[in-house]
PDB file of N, CA and C in Angstrom:
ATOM      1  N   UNK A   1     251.762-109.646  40.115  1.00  0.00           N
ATOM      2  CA  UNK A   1     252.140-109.126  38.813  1.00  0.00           C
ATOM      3  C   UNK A   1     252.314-107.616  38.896  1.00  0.00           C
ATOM      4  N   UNK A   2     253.421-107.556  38.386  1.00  0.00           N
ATOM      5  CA  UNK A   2     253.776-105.725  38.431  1.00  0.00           C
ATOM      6  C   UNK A   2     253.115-105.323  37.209  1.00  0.00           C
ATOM      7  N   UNK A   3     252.701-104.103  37.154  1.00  0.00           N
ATOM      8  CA  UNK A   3     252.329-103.425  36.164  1.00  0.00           C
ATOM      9  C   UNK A   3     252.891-101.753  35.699  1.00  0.00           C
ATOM     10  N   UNK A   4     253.587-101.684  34.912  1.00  0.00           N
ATOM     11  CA  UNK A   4     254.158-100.505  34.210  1.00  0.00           C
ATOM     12  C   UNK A   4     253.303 -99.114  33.980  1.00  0.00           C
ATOM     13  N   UNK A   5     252.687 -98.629  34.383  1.00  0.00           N
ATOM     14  CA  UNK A   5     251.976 -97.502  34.120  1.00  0.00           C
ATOM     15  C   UNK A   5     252.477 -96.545  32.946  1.00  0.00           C
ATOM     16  N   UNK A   6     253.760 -96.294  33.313  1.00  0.00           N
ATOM     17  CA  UNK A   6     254.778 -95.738  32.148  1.00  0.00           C
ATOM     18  C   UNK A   6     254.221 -96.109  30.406  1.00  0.00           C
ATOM     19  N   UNK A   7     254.228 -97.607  30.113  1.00  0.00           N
ATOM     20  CA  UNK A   7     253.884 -98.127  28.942  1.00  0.00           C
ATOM     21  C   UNK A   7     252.670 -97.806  28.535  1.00  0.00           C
ATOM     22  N   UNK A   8     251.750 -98.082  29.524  1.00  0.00           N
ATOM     23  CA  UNK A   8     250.559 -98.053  29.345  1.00  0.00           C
ATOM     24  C   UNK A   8     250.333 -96.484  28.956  1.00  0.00           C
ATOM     25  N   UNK A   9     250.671 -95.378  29.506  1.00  0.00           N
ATOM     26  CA  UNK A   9     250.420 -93.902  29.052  1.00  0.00           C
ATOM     27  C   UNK A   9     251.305 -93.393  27.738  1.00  0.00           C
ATOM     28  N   UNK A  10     252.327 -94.095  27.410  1.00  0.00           N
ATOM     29  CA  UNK A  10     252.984 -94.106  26.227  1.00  0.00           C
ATOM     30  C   UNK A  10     252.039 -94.823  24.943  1.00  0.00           C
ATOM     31  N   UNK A  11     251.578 -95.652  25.859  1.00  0.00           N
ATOM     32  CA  UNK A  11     250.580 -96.024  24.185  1.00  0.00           C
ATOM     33  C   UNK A  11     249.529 -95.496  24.042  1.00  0.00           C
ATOM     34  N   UNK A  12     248.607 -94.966  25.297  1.00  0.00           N
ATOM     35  CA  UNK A  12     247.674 -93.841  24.984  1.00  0.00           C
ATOM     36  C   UNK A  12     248.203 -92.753  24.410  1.00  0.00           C
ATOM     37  N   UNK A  13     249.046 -92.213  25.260  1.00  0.00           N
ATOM     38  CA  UNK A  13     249.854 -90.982  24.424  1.00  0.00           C
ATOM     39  C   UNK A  13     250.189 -90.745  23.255  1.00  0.00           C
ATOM     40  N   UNK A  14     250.435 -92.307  22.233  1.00  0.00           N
ATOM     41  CA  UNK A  14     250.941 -92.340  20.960  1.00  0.00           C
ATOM     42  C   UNK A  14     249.327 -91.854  20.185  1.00  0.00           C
ATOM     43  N   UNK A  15     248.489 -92.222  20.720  1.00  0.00           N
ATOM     44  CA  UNK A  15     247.134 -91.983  19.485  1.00  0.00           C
ATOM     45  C   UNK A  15     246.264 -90.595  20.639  1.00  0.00           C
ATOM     46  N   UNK A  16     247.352 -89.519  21.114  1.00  0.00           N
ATOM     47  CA  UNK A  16     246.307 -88.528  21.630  1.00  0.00           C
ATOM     48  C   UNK A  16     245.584 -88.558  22.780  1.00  0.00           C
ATOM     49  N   UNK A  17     245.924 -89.641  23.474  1.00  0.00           N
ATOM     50  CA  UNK A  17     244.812 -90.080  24.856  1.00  0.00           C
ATOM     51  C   UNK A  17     245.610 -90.225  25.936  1.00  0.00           C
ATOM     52  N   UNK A  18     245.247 -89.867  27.060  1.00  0.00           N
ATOM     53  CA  UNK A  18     245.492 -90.511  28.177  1.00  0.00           C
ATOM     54  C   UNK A  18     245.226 -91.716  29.084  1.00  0.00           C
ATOM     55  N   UNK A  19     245.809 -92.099  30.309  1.00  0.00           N
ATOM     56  CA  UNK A  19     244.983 -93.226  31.020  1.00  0.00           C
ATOM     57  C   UNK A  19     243.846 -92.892  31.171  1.00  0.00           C
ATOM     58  N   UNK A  20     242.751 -93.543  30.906  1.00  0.00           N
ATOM     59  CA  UNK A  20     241.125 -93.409  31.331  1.00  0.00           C
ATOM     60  C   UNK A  20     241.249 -93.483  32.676  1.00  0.00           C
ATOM     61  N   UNK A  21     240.257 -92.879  33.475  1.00  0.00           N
ATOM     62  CA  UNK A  21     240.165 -92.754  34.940  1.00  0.00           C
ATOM     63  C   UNK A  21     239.209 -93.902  35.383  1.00  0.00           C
ATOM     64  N   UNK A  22     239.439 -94.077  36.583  1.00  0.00           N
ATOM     65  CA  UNK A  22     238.108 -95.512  36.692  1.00  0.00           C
ATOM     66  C   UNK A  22     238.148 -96.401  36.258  1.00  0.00           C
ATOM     67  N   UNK A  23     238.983 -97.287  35.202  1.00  0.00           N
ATOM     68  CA  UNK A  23     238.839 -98.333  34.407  1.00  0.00           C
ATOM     69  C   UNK A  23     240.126 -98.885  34.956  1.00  0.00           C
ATOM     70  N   UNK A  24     239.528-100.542  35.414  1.00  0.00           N
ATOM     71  CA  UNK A  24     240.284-101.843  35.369  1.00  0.00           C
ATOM     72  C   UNK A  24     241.681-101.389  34.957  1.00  0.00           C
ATOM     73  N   UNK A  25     242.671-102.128  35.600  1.00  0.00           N
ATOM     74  CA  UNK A  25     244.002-102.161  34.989  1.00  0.00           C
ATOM     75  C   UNK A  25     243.968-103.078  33.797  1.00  0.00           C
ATOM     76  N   UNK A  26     243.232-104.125  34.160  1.00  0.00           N
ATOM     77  CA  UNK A  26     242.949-105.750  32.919  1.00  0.00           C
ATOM     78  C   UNK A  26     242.470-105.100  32.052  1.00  0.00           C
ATOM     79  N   UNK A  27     241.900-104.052  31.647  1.00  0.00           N
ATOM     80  CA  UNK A  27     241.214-103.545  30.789  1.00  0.00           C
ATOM     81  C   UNK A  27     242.038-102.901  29.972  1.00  0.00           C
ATOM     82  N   UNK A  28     242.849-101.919  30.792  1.00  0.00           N
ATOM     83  CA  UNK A  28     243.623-101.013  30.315  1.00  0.00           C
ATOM     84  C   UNK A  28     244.793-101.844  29.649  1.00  0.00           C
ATOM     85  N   UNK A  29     245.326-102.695  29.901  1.00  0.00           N
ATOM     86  CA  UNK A  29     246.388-103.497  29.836  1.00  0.00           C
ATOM     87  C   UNK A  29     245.758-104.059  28.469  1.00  0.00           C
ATOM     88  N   UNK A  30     244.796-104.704  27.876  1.00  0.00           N
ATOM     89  CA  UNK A  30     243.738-105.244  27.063  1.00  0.00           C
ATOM     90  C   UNK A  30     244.089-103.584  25.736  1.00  0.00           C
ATOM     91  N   UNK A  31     243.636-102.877  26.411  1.00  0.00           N
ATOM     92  CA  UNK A  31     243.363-101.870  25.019  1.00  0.00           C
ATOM     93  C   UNK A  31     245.029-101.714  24.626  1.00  0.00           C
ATOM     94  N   UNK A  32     245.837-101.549  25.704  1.00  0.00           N
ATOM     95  CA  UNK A  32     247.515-101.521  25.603  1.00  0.00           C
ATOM     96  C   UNK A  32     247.917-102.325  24.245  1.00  0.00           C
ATOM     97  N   UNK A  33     247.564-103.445  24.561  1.00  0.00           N
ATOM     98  CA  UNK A  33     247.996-104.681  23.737  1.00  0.00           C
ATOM     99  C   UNK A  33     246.737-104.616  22.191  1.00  0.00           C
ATOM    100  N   UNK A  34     246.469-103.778  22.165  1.00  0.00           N
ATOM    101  CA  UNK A  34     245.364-103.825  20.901  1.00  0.00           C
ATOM    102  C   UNK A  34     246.107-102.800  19.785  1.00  0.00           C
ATOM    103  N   UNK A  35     246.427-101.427  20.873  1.00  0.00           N
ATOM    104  CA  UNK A  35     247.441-100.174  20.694  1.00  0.00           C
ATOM    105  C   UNK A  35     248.961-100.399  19.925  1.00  0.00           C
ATOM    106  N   UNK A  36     249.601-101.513  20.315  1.00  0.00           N
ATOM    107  CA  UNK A  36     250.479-102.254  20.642  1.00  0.00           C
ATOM    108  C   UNK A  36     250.620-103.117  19.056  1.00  0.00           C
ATOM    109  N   UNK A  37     249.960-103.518  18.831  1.00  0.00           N
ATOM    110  CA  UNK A  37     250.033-104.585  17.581  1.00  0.00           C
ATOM    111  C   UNK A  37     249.777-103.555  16.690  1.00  0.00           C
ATOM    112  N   UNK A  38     250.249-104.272  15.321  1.00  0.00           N
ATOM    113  CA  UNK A  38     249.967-103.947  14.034  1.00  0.00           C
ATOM    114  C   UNK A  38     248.984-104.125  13.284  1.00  0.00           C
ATOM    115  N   UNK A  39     247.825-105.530  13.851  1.00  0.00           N
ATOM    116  CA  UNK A  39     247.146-105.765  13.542  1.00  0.00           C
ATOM    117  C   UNK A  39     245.429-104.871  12.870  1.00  0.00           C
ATOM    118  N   UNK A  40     245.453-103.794  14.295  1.00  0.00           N
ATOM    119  CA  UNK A  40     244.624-102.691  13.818  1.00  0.00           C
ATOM    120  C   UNK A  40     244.959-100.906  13.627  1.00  0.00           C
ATOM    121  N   UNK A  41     243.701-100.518  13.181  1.00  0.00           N
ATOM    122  CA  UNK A  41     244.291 -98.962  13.532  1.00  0.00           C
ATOM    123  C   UNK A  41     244.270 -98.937  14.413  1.00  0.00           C
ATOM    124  N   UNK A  42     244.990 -97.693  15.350  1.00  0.00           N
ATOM    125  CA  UNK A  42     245.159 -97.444  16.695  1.00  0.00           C
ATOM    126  C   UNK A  42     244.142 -96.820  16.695  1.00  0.00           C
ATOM    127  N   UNK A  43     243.544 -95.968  16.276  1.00  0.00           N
ATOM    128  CA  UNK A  43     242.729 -94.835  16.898  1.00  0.00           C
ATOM    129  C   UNK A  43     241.220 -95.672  17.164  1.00  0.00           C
ATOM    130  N   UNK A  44     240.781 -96.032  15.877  1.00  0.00           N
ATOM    131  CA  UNK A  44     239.516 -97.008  15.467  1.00  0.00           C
ATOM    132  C   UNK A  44     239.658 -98.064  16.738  1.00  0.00           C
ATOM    133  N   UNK A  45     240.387 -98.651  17.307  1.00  0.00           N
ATOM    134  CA  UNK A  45     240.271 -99.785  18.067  1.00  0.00           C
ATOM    135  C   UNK A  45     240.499 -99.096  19.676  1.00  0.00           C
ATOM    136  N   UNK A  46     240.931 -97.694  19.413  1.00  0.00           N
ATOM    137  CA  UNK A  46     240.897 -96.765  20.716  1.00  0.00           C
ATOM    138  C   UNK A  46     239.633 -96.505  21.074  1.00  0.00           C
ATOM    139  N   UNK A  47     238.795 -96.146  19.553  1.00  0.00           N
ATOM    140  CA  UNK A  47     237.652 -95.504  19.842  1.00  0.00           C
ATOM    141  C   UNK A  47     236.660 -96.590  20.472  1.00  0.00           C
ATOM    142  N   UNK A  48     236.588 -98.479  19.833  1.00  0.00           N
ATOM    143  CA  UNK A  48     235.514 -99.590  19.839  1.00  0.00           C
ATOM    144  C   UNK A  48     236.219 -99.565  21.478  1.00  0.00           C
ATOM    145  N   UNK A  49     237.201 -99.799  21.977  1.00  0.00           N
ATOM    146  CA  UNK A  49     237.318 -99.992  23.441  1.00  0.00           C
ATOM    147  C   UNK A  49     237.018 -99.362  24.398  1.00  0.00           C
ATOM    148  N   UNK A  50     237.083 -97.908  24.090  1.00  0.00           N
ATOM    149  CA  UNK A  50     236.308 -96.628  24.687  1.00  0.00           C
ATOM    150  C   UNK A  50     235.071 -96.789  24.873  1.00  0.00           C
ATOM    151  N   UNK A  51     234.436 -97.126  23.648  1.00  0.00           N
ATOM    152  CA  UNK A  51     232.631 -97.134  23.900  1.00  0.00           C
ATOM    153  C   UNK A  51     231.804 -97.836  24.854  1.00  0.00           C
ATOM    154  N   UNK A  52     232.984 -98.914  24.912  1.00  0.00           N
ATOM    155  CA  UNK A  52     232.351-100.455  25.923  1.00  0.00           C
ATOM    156  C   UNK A  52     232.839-100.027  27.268  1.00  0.00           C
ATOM    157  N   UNK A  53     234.137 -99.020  27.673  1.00  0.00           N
ATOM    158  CA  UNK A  53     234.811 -98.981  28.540  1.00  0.00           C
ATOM    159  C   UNK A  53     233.285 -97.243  29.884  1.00  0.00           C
ATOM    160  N   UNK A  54     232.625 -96.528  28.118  1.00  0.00           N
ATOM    161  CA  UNK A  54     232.131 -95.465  29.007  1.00  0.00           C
ATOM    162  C   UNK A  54     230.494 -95.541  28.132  1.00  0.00           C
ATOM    163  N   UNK A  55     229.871 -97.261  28.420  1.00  0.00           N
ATOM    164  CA  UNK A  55     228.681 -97.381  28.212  1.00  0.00           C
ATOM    165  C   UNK A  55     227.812 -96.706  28.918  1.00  0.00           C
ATOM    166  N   UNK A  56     226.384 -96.587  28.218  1.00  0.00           N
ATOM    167  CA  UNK A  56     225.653 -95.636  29.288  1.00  0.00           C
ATOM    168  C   UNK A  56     225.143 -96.707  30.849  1.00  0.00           C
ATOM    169  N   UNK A  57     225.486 -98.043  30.729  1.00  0.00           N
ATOM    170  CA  UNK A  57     225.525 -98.729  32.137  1.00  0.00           C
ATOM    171  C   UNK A  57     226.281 -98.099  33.158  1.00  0.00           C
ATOM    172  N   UNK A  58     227.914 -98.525  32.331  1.00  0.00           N
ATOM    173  CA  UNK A  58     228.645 -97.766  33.327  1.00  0.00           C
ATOM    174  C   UNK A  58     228.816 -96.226  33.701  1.00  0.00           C
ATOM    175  N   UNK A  59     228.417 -95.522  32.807  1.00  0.00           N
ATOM    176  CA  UNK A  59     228.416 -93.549  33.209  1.00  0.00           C
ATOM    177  C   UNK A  59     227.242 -93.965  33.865  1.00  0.00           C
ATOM    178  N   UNK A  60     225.847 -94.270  34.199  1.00  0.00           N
ATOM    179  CA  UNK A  60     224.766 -94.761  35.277  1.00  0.00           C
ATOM    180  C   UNK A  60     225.444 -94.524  36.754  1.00  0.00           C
ATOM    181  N   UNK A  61     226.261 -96.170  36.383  1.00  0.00           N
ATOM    182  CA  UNK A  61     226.572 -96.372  38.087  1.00  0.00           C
ATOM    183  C   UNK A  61     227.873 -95.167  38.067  1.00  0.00           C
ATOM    184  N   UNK A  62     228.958 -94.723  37.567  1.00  0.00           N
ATOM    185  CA  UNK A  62     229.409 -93.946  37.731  1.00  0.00           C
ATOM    186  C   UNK A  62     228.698 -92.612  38.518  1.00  0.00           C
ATOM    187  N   UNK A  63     228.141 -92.413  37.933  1.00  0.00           N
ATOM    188  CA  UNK A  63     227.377 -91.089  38.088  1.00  0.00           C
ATOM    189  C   UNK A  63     226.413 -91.038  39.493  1.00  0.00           C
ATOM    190  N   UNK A  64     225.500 -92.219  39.821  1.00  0.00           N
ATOM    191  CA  UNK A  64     225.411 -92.597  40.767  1.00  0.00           C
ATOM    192  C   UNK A  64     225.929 -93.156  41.844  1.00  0.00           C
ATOM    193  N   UNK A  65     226.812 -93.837  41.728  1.00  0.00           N
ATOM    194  CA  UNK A  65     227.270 -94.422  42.620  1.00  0.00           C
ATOM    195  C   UNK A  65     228.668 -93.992  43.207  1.00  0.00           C
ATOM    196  N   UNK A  66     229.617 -93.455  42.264  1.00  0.00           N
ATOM    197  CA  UNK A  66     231.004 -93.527  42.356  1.00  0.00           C
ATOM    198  C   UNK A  66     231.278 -91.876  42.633  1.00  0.00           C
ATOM    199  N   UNK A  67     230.612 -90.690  41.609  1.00  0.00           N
ATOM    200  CA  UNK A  67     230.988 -89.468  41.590  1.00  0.00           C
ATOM    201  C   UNK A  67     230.129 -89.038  43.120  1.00  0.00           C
ATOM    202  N   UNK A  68     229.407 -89.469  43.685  1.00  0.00           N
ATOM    203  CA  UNK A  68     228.535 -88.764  44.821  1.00  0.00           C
ATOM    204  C   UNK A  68     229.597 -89.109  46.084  1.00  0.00           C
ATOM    205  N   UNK A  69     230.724 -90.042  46.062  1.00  0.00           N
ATOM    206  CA  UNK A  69     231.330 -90.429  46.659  1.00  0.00           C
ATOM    207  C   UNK A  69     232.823 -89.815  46.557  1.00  0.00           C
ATOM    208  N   UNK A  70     233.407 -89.330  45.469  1.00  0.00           N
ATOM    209  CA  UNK A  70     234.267 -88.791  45.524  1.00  0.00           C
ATOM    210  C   UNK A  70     234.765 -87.142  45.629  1.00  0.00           C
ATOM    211  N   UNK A  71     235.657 -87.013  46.342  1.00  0.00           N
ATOM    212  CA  UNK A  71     235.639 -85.727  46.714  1.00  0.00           C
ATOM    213  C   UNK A  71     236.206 -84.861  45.606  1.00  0.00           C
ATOM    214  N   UNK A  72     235.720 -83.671  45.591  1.00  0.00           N
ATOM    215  CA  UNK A  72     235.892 -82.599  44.501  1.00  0.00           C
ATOM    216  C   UNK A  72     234.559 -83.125  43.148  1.00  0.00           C
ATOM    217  N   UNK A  73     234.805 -84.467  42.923  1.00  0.00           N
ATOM    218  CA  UNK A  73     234.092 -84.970  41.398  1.00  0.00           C
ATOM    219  C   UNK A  73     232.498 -84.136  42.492  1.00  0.00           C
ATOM    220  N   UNK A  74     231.840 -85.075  43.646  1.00  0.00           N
ATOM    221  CA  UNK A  74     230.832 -84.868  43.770  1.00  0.00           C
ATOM    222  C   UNK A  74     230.373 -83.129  44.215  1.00  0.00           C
ATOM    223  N   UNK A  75     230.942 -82.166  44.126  1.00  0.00           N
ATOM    224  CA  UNK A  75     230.897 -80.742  43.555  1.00  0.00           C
ATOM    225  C   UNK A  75     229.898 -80.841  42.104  1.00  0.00           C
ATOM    226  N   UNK A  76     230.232 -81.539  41.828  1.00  0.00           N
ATOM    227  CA  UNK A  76     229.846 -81.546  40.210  1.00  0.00           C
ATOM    228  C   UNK A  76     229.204 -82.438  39.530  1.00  0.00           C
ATOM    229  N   UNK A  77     228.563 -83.101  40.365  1.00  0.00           N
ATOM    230  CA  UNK A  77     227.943 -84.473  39.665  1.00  0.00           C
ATOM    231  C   UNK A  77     226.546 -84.485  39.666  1.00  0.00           C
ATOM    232  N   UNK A  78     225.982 -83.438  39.807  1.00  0.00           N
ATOM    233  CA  UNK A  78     224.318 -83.117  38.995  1.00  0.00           C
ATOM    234  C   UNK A  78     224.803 -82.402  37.324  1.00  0.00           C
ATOM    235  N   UNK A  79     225.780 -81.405  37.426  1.00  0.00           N
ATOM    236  CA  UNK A  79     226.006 -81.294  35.137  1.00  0.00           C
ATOM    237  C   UNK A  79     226.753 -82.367  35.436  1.00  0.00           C
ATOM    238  N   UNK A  80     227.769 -83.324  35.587  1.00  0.00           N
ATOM    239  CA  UNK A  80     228.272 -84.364  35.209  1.00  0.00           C
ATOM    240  C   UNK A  80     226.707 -85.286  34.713  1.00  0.00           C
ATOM    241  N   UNK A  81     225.974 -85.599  35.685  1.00  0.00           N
ATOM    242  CA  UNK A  81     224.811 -86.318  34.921  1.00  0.00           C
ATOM    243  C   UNK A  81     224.126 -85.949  34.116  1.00  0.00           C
ATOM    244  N   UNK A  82     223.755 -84.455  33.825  1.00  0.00           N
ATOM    245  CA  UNK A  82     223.283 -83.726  33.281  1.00  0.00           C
ATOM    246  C   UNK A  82     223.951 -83.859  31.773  1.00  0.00           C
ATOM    247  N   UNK A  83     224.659 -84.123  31.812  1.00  0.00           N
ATOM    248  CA  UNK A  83     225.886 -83.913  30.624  1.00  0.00           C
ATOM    249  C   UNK A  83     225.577 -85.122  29.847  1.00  0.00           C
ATOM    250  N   UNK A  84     226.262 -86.459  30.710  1.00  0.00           N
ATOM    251  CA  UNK A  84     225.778 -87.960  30.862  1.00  0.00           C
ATOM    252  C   UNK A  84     224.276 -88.017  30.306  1.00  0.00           C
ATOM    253  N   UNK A  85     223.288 -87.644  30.738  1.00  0.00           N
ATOM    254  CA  UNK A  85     221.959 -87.830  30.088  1.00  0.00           C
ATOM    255  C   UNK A  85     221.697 -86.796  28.275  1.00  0.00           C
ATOM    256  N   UNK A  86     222.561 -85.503  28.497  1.00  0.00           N
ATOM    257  CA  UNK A  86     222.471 -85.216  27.073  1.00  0.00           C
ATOM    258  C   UNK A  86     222.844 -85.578  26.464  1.00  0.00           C
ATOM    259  N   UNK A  87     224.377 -86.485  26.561  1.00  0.00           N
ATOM    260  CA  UNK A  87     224.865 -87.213  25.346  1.00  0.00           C
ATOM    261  C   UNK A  87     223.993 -88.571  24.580  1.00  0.00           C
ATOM    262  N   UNK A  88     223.830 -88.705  25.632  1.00  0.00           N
ATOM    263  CA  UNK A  88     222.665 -90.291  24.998  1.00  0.00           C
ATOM    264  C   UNK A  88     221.315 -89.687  24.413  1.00  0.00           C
ATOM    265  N   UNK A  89     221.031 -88.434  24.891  1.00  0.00           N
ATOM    266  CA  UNK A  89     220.232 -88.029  24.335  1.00  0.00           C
ATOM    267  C   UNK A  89     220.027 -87.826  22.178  1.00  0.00           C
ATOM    268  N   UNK A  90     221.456 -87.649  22.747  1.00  0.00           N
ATOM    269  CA  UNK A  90     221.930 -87.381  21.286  1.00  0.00           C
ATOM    270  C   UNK A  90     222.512 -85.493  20.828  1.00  0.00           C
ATOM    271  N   UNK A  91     222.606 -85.090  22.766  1.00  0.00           N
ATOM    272  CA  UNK A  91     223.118 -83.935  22.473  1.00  0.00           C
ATOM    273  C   UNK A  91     224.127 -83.653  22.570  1.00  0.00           C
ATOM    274  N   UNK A  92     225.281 -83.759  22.196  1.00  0.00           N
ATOM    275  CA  UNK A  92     227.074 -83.755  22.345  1.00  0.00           C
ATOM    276  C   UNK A  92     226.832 -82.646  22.393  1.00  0.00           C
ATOM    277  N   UNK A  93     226.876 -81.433  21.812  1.00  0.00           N
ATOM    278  CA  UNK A  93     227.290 -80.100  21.918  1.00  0.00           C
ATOM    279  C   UNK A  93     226.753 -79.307  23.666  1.00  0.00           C
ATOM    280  N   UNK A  94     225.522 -80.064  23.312  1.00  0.00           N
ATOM    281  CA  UNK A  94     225.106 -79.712  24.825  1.00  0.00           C
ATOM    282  C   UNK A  94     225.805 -80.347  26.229  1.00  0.00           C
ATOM    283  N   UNK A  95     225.983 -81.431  26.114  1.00  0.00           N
ATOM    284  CA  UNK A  95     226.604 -82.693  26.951  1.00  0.00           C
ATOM    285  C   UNK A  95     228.229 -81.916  26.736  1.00  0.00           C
ATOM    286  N   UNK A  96     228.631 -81.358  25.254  1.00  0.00           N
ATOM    287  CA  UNK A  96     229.976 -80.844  26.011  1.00  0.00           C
ATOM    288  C   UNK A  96     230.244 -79.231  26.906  1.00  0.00           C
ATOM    289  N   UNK A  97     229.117 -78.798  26.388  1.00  0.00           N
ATOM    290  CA  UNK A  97     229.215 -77.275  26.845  1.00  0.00           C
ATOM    291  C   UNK A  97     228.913 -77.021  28.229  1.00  0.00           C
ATOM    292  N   UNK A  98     228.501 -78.164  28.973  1.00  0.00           N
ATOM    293  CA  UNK A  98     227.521 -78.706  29.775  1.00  0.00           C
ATOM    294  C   UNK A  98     228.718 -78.856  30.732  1.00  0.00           C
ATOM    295  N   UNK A  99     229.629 -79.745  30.303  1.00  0.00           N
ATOM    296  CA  UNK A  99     230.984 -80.211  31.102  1.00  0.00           C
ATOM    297  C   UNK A  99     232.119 -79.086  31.136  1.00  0.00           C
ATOM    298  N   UNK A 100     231.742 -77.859  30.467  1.00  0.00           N
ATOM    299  CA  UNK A 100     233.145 -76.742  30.580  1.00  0.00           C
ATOM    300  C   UNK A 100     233.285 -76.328  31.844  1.00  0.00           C
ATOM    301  N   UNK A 101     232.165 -75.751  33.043  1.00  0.00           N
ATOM    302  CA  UNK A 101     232.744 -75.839  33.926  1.00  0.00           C
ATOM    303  C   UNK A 101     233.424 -76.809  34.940  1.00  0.00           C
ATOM    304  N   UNK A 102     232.991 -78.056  34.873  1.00  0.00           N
ATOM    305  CA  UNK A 102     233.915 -78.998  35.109  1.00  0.00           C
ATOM    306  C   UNK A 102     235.069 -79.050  34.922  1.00  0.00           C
ATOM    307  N   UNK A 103     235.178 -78.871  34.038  1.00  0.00           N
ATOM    308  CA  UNK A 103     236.827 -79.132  32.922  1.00  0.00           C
ATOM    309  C   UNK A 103     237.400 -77.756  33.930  1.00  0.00           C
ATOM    310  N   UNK A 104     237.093 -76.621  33.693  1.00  0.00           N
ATOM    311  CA  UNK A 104     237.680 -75.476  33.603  1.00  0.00           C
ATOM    312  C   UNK A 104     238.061 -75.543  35.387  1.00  0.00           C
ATOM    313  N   UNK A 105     237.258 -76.075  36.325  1.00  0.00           N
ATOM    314  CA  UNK A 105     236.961 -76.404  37.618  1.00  0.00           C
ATOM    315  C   UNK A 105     236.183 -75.337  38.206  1.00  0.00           C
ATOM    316  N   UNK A 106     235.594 -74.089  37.641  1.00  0.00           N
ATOM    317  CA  UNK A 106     234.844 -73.561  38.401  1.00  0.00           C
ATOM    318  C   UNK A 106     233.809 -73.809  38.954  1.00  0.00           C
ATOM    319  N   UNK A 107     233.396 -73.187  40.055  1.00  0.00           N
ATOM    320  CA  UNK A 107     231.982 -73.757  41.044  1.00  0.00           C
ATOM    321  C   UNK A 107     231.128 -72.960  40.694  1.00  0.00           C
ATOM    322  N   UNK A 108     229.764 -73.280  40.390  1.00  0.00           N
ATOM    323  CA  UNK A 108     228.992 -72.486  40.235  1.00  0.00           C
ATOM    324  C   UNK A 108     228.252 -72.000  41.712  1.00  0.00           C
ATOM    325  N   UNK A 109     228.544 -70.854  42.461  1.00  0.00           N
ATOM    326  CA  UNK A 109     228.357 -70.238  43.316  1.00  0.00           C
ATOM    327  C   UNK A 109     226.380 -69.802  43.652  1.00  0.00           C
ATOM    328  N   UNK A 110     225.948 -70.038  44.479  1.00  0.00           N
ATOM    329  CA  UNK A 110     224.610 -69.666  44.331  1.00  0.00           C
ATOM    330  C   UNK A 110     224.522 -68.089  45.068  1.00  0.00           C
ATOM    331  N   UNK A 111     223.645 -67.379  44.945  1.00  0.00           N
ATOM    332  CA  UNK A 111     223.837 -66.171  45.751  1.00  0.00           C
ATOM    333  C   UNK A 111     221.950 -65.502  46.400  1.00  0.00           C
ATOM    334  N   UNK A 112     222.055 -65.245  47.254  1.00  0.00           N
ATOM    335  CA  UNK A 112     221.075 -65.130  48.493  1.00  0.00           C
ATOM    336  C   UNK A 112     220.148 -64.409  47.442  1.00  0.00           C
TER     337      UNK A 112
END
């Protein structure tokens, strides 16, 4: 089975989002077709597929298992967990301020 990538970032794209990283094509293809119908809001049924898609199970093994393994991510995957543990904490502001150098890509440099 071929799969269109094109479509699939056109319907994230329509409600503000991009392809999620890490997640199933079956999955992605699943929220596509949710995006896709008339049946719901887009954003609301962006957001219920999101939650299940970046449970604190999966940011766990992510964080353990997957970011220590990939190159450039594992630079950064003590505040990536760090971040990961404040949000569940219930600290978003912290959990996002937490992730700016990530985002931004700077390294935090140690010095003698």
């Amino acid at each position: 089975m071929s799969v269109n990538l094109d479509e699939h970032r056109d319907a994230f794209n329509e409600v503000g989002w991009f392809i999620p990283p890490y997640i199933s094509i079956g999955f992605l293809s699943y929220v596509k077709a949710l995006l896709n119908s008339n049946a719901v809001a887009k954003q609301d049924a962006l957001e219920t597929c999101l939650s299940f898609a970046y449970s604190p199970e999966h940011l766990a093994a992510m964080a353990c298992e997957r970011y220590p393994q990939t190159p450039y991510i594992n630079d950064y995957k003590d505040i990536i967990a760090e971040a990961i543990e404040a949000h569940f904490f219930g600290l978003g502001h912290v959990a996002f301020t937490g992730l700016v150098p990530v985002i931004e890509g700077g390294r935090q440099e140690t010095h003698p």
